[in-house]
PDB file of N, CA and C in Angstrom:
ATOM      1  N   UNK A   1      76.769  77.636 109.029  1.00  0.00           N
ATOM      2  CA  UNK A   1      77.606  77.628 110.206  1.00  0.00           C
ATOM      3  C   UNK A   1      77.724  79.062 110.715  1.00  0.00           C
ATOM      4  N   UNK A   2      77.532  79.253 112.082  1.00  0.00           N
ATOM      5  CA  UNK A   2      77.177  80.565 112.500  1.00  0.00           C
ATOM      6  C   UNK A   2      78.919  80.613 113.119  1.00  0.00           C
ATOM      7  N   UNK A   3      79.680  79.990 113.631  1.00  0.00           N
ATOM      8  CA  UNK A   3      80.762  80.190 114.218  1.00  0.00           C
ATOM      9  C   UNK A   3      81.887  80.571 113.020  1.00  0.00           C
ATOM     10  N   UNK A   4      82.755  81.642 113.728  1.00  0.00           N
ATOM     11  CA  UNK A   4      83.622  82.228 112.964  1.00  0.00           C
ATOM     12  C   UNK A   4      85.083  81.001 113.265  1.00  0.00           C
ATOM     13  N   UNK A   5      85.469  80.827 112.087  1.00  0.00           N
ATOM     14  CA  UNK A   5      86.667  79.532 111.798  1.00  0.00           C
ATOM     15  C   UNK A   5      87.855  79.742 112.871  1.00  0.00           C
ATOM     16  N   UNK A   6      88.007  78.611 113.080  1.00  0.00           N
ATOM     17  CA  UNK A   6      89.029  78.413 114.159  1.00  0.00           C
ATOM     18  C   UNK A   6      90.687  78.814 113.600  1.00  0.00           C
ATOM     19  N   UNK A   7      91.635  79.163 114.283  1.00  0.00           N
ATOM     20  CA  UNK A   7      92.786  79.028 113.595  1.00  0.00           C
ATOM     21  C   UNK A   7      93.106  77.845 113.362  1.00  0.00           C
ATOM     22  N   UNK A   8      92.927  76.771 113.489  1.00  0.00           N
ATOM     23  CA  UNK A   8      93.275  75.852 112.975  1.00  0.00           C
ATOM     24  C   UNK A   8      92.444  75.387 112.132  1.00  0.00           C
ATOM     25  N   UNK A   9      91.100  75.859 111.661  1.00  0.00           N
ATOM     26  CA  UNK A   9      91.402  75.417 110.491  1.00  0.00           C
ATOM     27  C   UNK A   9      91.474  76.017 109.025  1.00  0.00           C
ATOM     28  N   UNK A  10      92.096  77.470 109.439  1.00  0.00           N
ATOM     29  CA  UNK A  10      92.651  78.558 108.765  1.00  0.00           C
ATOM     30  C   UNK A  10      94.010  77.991 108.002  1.00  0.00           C
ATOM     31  N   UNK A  11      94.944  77.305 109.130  1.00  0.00           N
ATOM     32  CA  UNK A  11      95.847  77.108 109.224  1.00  0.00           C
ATOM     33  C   UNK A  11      95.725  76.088 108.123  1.00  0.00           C
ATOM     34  N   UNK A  12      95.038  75.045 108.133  1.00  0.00           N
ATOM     35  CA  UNK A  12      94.699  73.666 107.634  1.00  0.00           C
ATOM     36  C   UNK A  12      94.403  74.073 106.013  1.00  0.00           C
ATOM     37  N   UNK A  13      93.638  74.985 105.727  1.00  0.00           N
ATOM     38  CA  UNK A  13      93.574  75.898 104.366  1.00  0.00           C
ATOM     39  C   UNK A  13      94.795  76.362 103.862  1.00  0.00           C
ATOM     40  N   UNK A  14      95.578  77.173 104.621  1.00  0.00           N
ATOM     41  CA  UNK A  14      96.323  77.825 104.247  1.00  0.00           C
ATOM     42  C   UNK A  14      97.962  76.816 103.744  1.00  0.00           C
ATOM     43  N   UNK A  15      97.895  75.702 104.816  1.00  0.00           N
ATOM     44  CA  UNK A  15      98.969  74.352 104.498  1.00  0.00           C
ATOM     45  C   UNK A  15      98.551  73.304 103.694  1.00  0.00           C
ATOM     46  N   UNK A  16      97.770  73.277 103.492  1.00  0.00           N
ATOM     47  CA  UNK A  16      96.995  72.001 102.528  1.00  0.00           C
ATOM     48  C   UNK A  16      97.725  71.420 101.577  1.00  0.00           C
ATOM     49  N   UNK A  17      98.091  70.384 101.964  1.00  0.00           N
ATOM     50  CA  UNK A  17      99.082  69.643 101.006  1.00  0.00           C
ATOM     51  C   UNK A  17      98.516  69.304  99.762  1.00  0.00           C
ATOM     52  N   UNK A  18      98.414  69.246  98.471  1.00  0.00           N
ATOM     53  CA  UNK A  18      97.880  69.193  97.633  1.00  0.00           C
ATOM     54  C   UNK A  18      98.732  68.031  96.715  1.00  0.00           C
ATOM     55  N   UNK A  19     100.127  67.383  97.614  1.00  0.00           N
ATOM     56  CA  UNK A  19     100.594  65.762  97.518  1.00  0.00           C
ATOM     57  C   UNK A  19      99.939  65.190  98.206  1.00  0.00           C
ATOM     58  N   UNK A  20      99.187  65.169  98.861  1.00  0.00           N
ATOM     59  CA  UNK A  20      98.625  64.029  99.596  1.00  0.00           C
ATOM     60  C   UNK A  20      96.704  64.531  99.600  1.00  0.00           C
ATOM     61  N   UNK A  21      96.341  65.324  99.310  1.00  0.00           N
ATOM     62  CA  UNK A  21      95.204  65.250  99.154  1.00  0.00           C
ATOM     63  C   UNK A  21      94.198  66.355  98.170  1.00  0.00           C
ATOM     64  N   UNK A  22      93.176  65.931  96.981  1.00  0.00           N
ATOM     65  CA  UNK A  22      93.328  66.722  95.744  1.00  0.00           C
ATOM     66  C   UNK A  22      92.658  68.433  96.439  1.00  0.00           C
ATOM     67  N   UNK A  23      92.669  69.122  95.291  1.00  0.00           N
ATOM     68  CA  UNK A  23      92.157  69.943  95.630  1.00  0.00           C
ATOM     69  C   UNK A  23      90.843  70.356  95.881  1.00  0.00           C
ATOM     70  N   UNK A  24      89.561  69.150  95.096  1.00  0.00           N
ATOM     71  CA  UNK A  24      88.326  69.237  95.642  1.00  0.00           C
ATOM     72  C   UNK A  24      88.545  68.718  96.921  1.00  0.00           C
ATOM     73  N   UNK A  25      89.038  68.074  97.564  1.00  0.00           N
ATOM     74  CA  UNK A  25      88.562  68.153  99.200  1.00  0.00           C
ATOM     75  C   UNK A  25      88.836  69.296 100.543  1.00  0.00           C
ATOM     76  N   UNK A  26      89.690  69.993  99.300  1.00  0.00           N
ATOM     77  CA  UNK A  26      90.168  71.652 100.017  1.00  0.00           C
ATOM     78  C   UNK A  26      88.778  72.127  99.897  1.00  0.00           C
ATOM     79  N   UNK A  27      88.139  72.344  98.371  1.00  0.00           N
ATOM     80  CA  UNK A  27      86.895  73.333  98.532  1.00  0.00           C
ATOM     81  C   UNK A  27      85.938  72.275  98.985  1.00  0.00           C
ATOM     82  N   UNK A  28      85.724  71.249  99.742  1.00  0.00           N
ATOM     83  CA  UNK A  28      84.920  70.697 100.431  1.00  0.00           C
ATOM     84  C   UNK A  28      85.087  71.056 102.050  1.00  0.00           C
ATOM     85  N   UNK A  29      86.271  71.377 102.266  1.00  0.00           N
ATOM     86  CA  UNK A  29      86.837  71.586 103.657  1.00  0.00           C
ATOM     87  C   UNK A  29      86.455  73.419 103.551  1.00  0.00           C
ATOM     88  N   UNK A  30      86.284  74.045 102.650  1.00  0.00           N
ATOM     89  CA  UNK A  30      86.151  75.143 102.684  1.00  0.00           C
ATOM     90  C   UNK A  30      84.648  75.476 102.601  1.00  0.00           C
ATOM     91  N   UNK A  31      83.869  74.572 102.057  1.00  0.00           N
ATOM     92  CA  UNK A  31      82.145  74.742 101.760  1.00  0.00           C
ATOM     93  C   UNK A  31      81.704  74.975 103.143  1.00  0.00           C
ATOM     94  N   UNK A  32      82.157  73.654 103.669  1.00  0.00           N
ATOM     95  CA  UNK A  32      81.813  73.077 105.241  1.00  0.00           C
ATOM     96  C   UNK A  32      81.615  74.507 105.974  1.00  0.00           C
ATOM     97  N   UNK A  33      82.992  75.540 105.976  1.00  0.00           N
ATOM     98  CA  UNK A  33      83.705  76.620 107.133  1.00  0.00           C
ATOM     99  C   UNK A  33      82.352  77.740 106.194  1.00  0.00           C
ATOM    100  N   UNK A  34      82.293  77.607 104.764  1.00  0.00           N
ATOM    101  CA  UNK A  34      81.776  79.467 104.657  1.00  0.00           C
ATOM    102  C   UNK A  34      80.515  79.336 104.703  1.00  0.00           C
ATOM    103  N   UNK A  35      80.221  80.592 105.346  1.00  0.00           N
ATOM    104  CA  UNK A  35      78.898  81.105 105.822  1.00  0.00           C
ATOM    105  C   UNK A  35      78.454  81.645 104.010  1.00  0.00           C
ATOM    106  N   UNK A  36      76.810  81.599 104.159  1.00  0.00           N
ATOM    107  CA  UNK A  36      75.954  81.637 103.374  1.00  0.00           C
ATOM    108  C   UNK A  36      76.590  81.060 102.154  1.00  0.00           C
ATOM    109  N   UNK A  37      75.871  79.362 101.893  1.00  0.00           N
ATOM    110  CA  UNK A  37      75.798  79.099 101.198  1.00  0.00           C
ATOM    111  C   UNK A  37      75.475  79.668  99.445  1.00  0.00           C
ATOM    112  N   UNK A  38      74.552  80.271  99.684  1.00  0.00           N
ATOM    113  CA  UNK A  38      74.425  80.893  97.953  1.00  0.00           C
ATOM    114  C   UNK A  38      75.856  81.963  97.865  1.00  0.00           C
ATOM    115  N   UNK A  39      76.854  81.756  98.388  1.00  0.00           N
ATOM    116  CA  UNK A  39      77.671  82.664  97.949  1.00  0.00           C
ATOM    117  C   UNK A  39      78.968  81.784  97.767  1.00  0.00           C
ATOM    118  N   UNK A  40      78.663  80.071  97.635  1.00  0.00           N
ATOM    119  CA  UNK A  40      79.526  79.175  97.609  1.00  0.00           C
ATOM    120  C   UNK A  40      79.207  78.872  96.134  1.00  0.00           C
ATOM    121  N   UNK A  41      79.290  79.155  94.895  1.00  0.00           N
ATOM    122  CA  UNK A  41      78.966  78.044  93.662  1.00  0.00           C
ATOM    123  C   UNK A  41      80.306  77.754  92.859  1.00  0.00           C
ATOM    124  N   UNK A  42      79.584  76.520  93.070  1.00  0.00           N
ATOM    125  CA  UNK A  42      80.679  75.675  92.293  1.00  0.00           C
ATOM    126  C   UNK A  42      80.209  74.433  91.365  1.00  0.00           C
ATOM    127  N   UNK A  43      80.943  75.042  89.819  1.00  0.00           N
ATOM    128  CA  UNK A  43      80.012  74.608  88.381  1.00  0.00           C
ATOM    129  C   UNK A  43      80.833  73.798  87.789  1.00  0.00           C
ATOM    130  N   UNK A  44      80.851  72.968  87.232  1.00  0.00           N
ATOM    131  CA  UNK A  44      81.309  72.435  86.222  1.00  0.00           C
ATOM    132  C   UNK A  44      81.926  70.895  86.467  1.00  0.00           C
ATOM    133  N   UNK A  45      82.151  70.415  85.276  1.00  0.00           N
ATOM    134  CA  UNK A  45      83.095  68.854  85.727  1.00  0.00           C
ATOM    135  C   UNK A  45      84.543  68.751  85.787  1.00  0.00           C
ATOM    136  N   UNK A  46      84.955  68.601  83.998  1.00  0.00           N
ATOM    137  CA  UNK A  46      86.478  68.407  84.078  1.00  0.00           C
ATOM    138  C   UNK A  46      86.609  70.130  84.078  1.00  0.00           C
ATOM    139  N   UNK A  47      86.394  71.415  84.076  1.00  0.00           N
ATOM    140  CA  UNK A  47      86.908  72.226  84.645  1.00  0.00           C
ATOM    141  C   UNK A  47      85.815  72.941  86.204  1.00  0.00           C
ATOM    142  N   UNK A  48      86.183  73.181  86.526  1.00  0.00           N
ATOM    143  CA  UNK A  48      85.567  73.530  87.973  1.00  0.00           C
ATOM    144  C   UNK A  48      85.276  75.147  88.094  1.00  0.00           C
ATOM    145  N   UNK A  49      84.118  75.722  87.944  1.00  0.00           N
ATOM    146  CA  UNK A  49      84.454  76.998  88.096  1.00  0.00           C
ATOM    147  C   UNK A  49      83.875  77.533  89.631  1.00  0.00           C
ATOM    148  N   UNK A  50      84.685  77.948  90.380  1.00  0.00           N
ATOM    149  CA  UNK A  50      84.414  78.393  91.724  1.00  0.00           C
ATOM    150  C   UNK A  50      83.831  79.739  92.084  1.00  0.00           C
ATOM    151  N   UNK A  51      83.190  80.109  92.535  1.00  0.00           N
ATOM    152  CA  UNK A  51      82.711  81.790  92.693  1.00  0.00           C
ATOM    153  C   UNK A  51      82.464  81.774  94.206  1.00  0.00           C
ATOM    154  N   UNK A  52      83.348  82.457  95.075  1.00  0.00           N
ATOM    155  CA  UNK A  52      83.070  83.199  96.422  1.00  0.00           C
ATOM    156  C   UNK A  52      82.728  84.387  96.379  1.00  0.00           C
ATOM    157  N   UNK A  53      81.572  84.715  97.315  1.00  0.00           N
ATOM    158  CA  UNK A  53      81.714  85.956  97.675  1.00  0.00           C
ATOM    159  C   UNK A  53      81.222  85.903  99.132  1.00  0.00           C
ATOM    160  N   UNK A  54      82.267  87.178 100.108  1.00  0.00           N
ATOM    161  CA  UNK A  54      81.987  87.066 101.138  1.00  0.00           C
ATOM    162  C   UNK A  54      81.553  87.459 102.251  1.00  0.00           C
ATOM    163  N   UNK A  55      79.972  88.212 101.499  1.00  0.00           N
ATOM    164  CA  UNK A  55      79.067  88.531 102.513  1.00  0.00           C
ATOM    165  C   UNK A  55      79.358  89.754 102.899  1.00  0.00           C
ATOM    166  N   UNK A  56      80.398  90.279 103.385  1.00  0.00           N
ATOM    167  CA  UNK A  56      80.890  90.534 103.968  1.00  0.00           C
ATOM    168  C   UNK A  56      80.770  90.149 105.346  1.00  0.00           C
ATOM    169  N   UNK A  57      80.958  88.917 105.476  1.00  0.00           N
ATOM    170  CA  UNK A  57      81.169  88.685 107.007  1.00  0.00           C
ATOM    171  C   UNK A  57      82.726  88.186 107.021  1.00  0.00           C
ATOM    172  N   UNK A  58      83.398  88.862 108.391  1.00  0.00           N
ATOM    173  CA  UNK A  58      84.479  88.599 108.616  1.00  0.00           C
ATOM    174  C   UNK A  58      85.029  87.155 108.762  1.00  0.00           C
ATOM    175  N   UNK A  59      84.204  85.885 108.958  1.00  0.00           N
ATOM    176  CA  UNK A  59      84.888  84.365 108.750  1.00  0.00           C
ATOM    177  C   UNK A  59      85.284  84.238 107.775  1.00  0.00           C
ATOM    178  N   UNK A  60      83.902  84.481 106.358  1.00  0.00           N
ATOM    179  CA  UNK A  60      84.976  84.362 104.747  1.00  0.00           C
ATOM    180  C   UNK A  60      86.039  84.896 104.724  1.00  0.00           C
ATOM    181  N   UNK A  61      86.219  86.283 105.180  1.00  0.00           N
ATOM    182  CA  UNK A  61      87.046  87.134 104.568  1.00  0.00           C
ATOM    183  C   UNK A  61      88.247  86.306 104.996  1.00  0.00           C
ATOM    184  N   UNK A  62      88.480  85.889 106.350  1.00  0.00           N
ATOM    185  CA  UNK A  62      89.342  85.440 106.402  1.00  0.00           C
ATOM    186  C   UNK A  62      89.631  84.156 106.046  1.00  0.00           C
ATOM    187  N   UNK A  63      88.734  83.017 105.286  1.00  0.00           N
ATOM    188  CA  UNK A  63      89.159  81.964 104.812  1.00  0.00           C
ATOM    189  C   UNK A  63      89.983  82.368 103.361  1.00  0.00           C
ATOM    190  N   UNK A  64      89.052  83.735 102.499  1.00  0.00           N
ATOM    191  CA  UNK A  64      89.764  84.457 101.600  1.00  0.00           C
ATOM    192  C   UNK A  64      91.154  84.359 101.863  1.00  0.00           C
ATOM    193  N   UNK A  65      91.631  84.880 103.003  1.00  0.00           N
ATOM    194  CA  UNK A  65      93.599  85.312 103.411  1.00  0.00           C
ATOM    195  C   UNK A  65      93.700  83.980 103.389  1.00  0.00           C
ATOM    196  N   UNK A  66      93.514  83.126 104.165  1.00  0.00           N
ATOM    197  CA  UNK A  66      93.805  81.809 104.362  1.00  0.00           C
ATOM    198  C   UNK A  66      94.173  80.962 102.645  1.00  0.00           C
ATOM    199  N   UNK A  67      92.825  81.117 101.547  1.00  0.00           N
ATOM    200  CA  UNK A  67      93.207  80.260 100.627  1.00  0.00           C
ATOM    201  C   UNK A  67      94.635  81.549 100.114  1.00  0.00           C
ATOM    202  N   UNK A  68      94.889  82.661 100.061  1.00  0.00           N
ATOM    203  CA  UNK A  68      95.945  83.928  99.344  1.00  0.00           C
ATOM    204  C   UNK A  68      97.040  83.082 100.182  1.00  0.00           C
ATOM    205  N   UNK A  69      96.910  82.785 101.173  1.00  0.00           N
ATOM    206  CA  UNK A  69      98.576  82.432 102.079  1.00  0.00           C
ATOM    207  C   UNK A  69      98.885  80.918 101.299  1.00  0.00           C
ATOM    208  N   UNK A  70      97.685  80.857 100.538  1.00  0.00           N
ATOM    209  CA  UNK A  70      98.295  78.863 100.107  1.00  0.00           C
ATOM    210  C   UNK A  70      98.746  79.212  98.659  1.00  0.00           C
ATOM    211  N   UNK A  71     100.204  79.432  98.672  1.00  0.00           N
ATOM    212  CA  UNK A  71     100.267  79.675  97.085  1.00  0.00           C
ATOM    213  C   UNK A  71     100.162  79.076  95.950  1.00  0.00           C
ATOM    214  N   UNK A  72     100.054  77.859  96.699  1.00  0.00           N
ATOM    215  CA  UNK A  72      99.752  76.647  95.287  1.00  0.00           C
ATOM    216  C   UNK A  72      98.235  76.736  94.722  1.00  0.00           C
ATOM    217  N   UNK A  73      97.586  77.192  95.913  1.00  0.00           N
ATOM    218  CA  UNK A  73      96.198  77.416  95.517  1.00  0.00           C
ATOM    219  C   UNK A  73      95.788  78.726  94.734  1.00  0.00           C
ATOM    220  N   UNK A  74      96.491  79.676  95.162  1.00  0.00           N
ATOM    221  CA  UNK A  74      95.961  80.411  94.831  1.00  0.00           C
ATOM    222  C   UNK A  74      96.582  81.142  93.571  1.00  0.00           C
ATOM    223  N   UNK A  75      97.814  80.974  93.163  1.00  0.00           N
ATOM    224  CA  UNK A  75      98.519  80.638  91.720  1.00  0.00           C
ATOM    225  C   UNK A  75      98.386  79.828  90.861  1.00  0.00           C
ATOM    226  N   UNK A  76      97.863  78.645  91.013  1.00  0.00           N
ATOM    227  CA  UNK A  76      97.415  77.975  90.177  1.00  0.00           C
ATOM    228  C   UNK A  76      95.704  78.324  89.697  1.00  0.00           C
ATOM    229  N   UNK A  77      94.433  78.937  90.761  1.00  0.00           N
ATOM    230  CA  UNK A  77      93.580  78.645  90.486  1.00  0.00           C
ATOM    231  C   UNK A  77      92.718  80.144  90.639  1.00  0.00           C
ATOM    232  N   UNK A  78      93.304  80.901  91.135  1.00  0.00           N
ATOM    233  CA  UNK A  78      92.716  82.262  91.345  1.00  0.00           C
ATOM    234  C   UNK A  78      92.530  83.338  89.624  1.00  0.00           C
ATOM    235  N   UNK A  79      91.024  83.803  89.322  1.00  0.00           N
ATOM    236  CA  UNK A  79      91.527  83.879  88.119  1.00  0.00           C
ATOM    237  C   UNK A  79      91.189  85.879  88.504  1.00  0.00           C
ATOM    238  N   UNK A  80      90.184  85.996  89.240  1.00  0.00           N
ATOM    239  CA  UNK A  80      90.033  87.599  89.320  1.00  0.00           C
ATOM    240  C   UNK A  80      89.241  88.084  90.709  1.00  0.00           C
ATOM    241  N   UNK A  81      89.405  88.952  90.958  1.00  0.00           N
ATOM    242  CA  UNK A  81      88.626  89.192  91.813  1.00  0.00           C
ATOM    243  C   UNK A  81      88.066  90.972  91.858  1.00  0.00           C
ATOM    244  N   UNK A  82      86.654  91.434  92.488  1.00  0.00           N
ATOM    245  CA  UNK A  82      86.807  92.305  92.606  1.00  0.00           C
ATOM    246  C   UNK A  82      85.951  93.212  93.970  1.00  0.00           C
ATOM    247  N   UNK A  83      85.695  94.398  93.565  1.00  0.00           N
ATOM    248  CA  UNK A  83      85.577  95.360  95.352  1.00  0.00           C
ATOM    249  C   UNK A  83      84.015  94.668  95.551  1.00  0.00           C
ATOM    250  N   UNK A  84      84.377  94.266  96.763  1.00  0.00           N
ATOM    251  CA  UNK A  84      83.075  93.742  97.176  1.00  0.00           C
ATOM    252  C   UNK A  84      82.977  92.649  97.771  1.00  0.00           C
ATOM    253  N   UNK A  85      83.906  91.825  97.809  1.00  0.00           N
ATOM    254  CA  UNK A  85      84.699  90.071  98.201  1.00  0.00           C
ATOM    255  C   UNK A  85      83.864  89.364  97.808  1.00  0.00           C
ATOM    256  N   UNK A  86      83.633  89.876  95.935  1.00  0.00           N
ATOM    257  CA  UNK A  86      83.839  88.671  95.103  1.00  0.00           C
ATOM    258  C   UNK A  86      85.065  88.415  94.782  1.00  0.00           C
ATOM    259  N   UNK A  87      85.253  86.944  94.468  1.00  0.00           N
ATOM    260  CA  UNK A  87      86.335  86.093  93.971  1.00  0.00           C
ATOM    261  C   UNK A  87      85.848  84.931  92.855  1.00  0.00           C
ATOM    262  N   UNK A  88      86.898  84.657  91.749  1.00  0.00           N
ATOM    263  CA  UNK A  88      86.449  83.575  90.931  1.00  0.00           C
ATOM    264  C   UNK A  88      88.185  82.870  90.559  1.00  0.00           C
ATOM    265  N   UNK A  89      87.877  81.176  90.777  1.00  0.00           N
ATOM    266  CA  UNK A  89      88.089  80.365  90.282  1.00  0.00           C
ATOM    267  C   UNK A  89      88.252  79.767  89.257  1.00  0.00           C
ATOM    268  N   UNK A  90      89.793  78.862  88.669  1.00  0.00           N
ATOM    269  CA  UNK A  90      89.009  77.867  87.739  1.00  0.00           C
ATOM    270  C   UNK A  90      89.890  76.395  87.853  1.00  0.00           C
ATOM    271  N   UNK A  91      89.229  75.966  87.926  1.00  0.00           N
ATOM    272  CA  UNK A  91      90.226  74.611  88.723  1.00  0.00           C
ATOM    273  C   UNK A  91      90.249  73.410  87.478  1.00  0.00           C
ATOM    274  N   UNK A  92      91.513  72.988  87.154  1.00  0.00           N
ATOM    275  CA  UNK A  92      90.840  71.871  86.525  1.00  0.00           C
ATOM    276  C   UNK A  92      91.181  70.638  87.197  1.00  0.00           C
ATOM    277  N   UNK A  93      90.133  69.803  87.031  1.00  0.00           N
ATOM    278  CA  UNK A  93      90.057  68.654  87.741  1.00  0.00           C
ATOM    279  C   UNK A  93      90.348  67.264  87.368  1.00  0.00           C
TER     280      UNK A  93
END
């Protein structure tokens, strides 16, 4: 996807109810939005391990703020990150 993410569906990341819908369809709603795929992997079954990194192009970066503003997401599942906009995951499912 060459288009940089809409606020709404920044917004839609960042509110994501996680009572009404699990959290793999967040990182499905999030696969969809980030640019370059090989910087989307996502491993495992009953635990999920997620790895972003973001190009540095400015759409990730900001789906990055977007999942930081969702605190359920990102307290429950954020495990490190470092200079360069890598990020890692671990979700269990």
């Amino acid at each position: 996807m060459d288009l940089y993410p809409r606020e709404e569906e920044l917004k839609t990341i960042a509110e994501w109810d996680f009572g009404k819908k699990p959290v793999t369809d967040l990182l499905d709603y999030v696969r969809r939005l980030w640019k370059y795929d090989d910087r989307f992997v996502l491993t495992g079954k009953k635990v999920l391990r997620l790895y972003l990194s973001t190009g540095g192009w400015s759409g990730n970066e900001s789906i990055i703020r977007a999942l930081q503003q969702n605190s359920i997401f990102w307290y429950m599942y954020w495990r490190k990150h470092t200079v360069g906009g890598h990020y890692w995951f671990r979700i269990l499912s």
